[in-house]
Protein backbone atom coordinates (compact mmCIF):
# COMPACT_ATOMS: atom_id res chain seq x y z
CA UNK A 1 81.44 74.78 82.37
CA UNK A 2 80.20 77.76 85.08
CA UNK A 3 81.52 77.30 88.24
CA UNK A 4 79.64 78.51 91.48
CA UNK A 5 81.26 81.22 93.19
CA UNK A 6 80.25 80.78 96.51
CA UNK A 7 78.30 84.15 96.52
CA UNK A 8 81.79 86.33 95.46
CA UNK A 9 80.65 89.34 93.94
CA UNK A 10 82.86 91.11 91.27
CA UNK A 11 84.08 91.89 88.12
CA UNK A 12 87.71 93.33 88.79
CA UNK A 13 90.40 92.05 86.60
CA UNK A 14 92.16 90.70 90.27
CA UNK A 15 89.34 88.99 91.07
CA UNK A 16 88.96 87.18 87.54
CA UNK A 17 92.25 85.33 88.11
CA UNK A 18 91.05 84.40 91.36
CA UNK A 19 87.89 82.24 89.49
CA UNK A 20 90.03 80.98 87.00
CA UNK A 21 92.40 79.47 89.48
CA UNK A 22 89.18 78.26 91.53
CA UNK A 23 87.97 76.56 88.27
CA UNK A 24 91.02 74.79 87.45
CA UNK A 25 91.93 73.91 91.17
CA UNK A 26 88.83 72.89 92.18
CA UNK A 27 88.15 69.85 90.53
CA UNK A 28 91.17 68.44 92.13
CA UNK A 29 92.24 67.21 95.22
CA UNK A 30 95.32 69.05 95.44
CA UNK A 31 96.01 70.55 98.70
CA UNK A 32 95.09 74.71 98.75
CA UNK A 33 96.56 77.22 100.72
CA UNK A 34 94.45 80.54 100.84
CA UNK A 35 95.41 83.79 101.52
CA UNK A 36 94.42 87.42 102.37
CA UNK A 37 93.59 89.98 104.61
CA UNK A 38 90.98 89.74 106.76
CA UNK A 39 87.32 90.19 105.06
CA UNK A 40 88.51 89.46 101.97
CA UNK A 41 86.45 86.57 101.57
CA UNK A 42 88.63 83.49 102.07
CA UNK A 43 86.02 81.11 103.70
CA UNK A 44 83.53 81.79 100.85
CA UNK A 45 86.60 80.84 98.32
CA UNK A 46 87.08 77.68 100.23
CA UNK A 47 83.38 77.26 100.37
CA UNK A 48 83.49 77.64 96.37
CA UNK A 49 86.25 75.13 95.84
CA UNK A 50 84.22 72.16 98.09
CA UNK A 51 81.04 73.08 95.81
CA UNK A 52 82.43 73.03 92.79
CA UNK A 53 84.88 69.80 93.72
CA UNK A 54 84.21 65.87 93.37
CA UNK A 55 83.19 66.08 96.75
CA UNK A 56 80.59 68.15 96.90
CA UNK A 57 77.98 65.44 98.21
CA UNK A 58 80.17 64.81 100.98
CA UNK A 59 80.86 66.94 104.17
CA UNK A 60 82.47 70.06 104.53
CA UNK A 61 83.90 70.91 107.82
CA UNK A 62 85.30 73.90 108.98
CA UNK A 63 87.26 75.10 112.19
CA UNK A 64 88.86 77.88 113.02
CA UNK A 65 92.14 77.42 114.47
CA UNK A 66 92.69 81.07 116.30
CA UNK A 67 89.34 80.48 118.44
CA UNK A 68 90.06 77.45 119.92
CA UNK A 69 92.20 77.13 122.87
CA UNK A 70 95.11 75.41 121.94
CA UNK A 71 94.97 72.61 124.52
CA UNK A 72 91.28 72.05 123.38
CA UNK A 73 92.20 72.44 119.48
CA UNK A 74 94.01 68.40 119.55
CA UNK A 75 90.50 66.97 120.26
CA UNK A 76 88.75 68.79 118.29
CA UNK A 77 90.83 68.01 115.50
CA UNK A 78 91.42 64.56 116.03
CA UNK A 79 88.67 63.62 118.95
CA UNK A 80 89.41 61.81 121.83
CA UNK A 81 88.74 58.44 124.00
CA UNK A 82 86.65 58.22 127.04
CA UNK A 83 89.10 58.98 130.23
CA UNK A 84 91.59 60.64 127.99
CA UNK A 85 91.64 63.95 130.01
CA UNK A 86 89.23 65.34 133.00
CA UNK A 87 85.71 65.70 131.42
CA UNK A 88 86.25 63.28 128.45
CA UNK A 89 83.11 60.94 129.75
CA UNK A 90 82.61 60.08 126.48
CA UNK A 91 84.49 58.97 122.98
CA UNK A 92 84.14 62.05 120.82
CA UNK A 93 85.34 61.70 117.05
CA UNK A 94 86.96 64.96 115.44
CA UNK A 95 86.54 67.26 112.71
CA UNK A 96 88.94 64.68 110.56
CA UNK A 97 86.47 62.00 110.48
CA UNK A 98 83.43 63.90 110.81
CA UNK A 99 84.58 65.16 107.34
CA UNK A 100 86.00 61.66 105.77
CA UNK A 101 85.59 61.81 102.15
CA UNK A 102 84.61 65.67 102.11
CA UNK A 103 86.57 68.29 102.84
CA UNK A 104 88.26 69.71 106.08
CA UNK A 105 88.99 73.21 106.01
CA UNK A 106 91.59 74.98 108.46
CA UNK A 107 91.09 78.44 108.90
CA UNK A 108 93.40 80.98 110.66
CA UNK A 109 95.86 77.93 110.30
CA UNK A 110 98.80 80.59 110.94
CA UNK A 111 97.70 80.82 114.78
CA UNK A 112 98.23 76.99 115.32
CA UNK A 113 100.60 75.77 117.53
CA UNK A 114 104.00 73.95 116.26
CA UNK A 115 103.20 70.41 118.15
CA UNK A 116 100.00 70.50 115.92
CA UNK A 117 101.87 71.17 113.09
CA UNK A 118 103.30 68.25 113.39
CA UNK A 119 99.94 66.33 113.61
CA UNK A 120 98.60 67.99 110.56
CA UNK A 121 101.60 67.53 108.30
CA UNK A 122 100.98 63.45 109.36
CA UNK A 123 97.56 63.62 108.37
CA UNK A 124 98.69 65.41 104.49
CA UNK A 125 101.54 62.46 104.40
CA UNK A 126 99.90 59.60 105.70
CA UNK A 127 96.12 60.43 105.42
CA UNK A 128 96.11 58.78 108.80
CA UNK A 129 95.26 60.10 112.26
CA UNK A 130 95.34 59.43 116.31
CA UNK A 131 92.47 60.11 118.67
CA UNK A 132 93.78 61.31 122.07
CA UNK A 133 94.06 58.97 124.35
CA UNK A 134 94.19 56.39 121.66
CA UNK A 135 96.73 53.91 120.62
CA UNK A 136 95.73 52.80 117.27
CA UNK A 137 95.73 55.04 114.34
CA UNK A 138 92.53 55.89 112.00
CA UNK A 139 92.71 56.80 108.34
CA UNK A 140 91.24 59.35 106.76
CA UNK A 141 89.83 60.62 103.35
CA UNK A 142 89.89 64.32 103.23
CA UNK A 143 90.82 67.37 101.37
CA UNK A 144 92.79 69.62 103.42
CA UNK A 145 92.43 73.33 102.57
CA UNK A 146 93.75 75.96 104.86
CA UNK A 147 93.85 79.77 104.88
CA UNK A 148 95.47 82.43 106.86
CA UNK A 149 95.62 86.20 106.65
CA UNK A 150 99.28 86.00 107.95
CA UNK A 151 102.21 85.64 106.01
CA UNK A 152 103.64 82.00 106.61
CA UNK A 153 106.91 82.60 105.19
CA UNK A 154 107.94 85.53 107.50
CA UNK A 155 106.36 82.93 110.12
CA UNK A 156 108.63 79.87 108.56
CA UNK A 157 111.89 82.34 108.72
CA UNK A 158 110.42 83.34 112.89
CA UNK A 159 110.34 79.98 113.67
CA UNK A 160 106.17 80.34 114.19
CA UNK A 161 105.51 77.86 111.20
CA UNK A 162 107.05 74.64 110.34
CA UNK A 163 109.04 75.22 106.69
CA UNK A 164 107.91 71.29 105.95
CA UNK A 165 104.14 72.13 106.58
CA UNK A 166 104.10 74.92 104.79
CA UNK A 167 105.37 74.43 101.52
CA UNK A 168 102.79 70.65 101.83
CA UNK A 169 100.05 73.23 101.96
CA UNK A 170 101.32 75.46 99.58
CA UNK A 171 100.65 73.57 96.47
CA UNK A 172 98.01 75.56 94.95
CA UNK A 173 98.19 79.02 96.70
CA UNK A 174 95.14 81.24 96.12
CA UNK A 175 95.37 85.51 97.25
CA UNK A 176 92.56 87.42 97.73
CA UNK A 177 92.93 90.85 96.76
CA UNK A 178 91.94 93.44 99.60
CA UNK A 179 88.75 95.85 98.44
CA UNK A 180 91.18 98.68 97.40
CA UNK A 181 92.78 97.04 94.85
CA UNK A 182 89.15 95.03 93.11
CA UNK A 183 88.91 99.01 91.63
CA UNK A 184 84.74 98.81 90.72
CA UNK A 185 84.13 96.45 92.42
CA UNK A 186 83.37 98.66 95.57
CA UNK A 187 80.91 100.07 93.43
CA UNK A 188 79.24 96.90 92.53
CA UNK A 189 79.11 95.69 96.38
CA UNK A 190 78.00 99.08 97.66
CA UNK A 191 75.23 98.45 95.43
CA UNK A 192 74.25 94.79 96.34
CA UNK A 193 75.00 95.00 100.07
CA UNK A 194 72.72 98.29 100.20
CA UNK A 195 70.11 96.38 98.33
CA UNK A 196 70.11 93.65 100.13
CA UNK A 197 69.60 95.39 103.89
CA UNK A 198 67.19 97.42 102.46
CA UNK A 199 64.81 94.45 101.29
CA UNK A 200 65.29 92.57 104.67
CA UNK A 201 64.41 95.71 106.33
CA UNK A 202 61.12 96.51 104.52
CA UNK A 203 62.55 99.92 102.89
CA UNK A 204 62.26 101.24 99.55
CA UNK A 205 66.20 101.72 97.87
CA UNK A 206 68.44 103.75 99.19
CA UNK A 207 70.36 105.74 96.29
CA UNK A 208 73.99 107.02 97.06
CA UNK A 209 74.49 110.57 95.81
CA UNK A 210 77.71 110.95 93.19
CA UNK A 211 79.85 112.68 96.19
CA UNK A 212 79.34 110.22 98.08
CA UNK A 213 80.15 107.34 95.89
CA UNK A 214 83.43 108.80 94.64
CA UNK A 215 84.28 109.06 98.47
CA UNK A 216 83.05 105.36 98.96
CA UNK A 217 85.33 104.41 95.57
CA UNK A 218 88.44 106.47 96.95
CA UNK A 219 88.32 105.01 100.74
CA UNK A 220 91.08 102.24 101.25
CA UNK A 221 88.32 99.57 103.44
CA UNK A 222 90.90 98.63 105.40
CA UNK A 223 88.46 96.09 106.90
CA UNK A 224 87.52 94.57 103.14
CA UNK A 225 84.27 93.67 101.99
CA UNK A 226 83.50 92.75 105.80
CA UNK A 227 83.68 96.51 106.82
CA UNK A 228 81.92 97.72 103.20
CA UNK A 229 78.87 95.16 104.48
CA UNK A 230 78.76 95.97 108.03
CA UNK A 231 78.45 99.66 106.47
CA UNK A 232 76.10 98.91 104.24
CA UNK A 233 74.11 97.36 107.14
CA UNK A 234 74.44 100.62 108.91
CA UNK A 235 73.26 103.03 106.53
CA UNK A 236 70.18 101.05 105.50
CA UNK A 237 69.34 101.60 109.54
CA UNK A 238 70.21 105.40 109.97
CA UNK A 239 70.36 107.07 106.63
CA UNK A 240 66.63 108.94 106.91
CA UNK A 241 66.10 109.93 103.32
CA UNK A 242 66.39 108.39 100.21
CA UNK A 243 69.61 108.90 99.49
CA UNK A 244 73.14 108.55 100.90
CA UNK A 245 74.95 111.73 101.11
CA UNK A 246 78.36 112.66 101.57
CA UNK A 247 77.09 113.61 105.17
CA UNK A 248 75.97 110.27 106.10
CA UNK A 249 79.84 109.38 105.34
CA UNK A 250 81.98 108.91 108.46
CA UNK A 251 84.74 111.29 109.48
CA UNK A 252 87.52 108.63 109.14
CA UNK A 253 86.23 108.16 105.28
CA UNK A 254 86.23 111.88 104.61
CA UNK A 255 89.29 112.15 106.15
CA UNK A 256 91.29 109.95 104.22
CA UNK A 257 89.83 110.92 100.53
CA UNK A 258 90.46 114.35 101.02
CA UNK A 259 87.88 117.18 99.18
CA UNK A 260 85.54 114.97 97.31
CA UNK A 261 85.22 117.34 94.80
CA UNK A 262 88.32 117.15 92.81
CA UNK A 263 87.86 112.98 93.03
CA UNK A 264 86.49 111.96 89.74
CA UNK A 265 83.01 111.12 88.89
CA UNK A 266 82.33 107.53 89.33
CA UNK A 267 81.60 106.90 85.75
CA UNK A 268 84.65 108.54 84.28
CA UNK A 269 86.23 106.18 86.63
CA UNK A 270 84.85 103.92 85.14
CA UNK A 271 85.22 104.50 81.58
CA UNK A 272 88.76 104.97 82.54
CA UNK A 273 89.54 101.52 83.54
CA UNK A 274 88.05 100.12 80.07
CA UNK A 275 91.32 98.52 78.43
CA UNK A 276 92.09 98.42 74.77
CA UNK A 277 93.54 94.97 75.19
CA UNK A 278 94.44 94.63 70.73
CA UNK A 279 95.67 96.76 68.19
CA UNK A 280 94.10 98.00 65.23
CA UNK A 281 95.44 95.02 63.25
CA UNK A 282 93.85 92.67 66.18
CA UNK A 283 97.10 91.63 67.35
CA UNK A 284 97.01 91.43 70.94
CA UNK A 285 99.03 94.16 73.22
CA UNK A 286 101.88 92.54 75.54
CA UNK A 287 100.42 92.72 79.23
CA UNK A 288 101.35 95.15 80.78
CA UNK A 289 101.17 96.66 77.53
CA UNK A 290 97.06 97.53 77.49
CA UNK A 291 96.27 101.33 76.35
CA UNK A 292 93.17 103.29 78.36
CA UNK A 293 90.06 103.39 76.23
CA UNK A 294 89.83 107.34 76.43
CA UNK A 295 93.50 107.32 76.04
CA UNK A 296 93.68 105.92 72.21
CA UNK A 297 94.23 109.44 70.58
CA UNK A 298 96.58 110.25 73.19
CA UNK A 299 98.83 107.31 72.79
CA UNK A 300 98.45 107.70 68.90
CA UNK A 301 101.47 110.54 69.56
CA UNK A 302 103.46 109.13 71.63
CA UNK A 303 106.94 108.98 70.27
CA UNK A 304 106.63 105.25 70.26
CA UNK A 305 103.93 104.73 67.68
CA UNK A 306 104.49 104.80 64.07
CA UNK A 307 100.60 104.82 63.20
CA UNK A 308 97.82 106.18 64.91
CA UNK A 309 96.43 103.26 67.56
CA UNK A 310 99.48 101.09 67.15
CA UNK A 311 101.62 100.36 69.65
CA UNK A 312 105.59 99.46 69.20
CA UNK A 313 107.94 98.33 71.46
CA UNK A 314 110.76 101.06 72.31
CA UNK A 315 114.32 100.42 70.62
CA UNK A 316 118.11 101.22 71.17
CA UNK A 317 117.64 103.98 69.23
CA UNK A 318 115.09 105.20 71.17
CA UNK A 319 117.12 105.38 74.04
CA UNK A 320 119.85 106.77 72.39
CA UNK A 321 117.75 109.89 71.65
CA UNK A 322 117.28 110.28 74.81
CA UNK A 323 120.93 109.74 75.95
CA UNK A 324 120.63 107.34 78.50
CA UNK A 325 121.61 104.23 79.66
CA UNK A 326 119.07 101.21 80.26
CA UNK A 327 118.39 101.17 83.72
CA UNK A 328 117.23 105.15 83.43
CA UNK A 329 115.63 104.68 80.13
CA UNK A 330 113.39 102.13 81.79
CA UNK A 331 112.48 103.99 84.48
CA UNK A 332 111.72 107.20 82.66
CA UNK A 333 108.99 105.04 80.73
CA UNK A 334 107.59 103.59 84.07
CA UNK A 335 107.68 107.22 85.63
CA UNK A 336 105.54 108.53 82.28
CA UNK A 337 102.82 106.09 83.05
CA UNK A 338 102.70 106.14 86.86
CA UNK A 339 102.34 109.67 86.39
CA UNK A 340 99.85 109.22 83.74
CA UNK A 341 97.56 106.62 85.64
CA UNK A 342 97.32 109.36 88.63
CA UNK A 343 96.31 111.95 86.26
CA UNK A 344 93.83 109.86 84.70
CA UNK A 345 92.10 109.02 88.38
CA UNK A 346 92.42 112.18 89.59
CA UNK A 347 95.16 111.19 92.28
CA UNK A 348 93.28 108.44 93.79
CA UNK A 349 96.22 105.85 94.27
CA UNK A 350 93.97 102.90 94.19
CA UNK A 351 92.03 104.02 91.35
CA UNK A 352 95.70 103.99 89.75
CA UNK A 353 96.69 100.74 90.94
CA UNK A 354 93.80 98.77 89.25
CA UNK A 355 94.30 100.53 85.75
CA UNK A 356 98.14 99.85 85.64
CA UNK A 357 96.97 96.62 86.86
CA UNK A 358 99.35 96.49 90.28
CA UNK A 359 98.90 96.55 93.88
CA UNK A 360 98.59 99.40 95.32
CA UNK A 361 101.56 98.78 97.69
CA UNK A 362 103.78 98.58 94.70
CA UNK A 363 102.21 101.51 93.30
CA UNK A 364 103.36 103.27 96.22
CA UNK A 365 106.95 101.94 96.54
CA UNK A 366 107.52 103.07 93.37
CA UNK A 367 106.11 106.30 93.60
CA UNK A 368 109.19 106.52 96.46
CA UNK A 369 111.50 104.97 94.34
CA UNK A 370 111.01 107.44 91.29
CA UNK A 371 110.27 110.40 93.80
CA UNK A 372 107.45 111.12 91.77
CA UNK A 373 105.43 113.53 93.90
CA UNK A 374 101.48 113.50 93.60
């Protein structure tokens, strides 16, 4: 059965797991904790898992917990009586039961403050809840999802985060990846978003020139697919021609990718990301284990393979060739195809971090560890 995707565009390999989580999760009422940077997309995830859930017909109430004043954030959570504090001339019900039977989703819940906590982690136990100013307690059908681009466990170990709360929420933890590590997807959204501001601003398609798409693919969006559509936005307002040129580009971008021309094209880039996920005997690889399209006749010498195509696991032998122990044999294989997945993206670490199929964090630590220098 298709699931909706709440508008999530992509076809990285990172994101994929993301839907098939969302699929499985979804129809459920487990609790969800979601996570990742900012403008990765976590309210349109959330979004996705109410459409796609039981409860779909029924409300779906947001509320972001970092813009709300903490003293205010109770009532609005919970509501209030009249004469419960100055300016409460009226009973007010809160986001709980304005979202009874539907789903209630907490957002930034990382910035809430520890006598909340408390509150919320009642509301997961007992499905119950206490208007302020009351003295009888209400219950409450909801679905509590909750997302956060901190991470709660450094917060639980601070003190910032109740430990109790936190692992309640965490039953069914969802990451986002950040932009630089969905690979082509840039490419795909660059696309779209360009499309899209283009139509609602009555002109004919922009095209991006190749430099300036390999500069677009290289760039790290720090700011995620937030900062890629803001962009997007912008250069469908200033660009004058017809195309987007490397000119157009920012410094900061131009900056950080370095000279554009020794970036790869963006269709060898591509090309390069196409995994051969089977042998030739359609017996599937190991993951982890996937060989580069392009890189086939390559990996047909490797001292590794007995036939052409085929891929076979390295053995005692092997590393007795080589006359070393375990720990360096290992890393002398890692350090052949780190080294490999840089050459084959011309450098760009990202680029490199989607084919091996890592973040690009850990493509960088062990870049340190190895002192492989690229």
């Amino acid at each position: 059965m298709a699931i909706q995707t709440g508008g999530i565009i992509g076809q990285s390999t990172s994101l994929q797991e993301v839907f098939k989580v969302l699929k499985k999760v979804a129809p459920t009422d487990s609790t969800v904790l979601v996570t990742g940077e900012s403008g990765t997309g976590k309210e349109l995830i959330v979004r996705a898992l109410h459409a796609n859930s039981l409860r779909c017909d029924k409300p779906f109430v947001p509320i972001n917990c970092g813009a709300i004043p903490k003293e205010l954030l109770e009532s609005e959570l919970f509501g209030h009586e009249k004469g419960a504090f100055t300016h409460a001339i009226r009973t007010r019900p809160g986001r709980f039961e304005m979202g009874d039977g539907g789903t209630v989703f907490l957002d930034e819940i990382g910035e809430m403050d520890l006598s909340l906590q408390v509150k919320i982690l009642r509301v997961l136990q007992e499905k119950e809840i206490e208007r302020v100013g009351g003295s009888g307690v209400r219950k409450v059908d909801v679905r509590l999802v909750a997302a956060t681009n901190r991470d709660l466990e450094k917060e639980v170990l601070a003190g910032r985060f109740r430990e109790d709360l936190y692992y309640r929420l965490n039953v069914i933890p969802m990451h986002l990846p950040p932009l630089r590590e969905r690979g082509d997807d840039i490419l795909v959204l660059v696309d779209h978003f360009l499309s899209k501001f283009c139509k609602q601003k009555n002109r004919g398609n922009l095209k991006v020139s190749d430099l300036a798409m390999r500069a677009m693919a290289a760039y790290s969006w720090p700011g995620n697919v937030r900062q890629l559509e803001n962009f997007m936005e912008r250069l469908s307002i200033l660009v004058d021609g017809d195309s987007v040129e490397l000119e157009d580009l920012p410094r900061k971008i131009l900056d950080e990718v370095g000279d554009v021309n020794l970036l790869p094209p963006v269709e060898t880039a591509i090309e390069q990301k196409s995994l051969i996920t089977h042998a030739v005997d359609g017996t599937p690889l190991p993951k982890g284990q996937e060989i580069p399209a392009q890189g086939r006749q390559e990996a047909a010498s490797h001292p590794l393979e007995t036939n052409p195509g085929q891929f076979r696991w390295p053995c005692i032998s092997d590393m007795q060739a080589e006359n070393q122990g375990l720990k360096d044999f290992l890393e002398s294989i890692e350090a052949r195809l780190l080294t490999e997945a840089l050459h084959s993206c011309g450098g760009v670490r990202n680029q490199a971090a989607e084919l091996l199929g890592i973040k690009r964090t850990t493509l960088i630590e062990k870049l340190k560890k190895l002192s492989i220098d690229c």
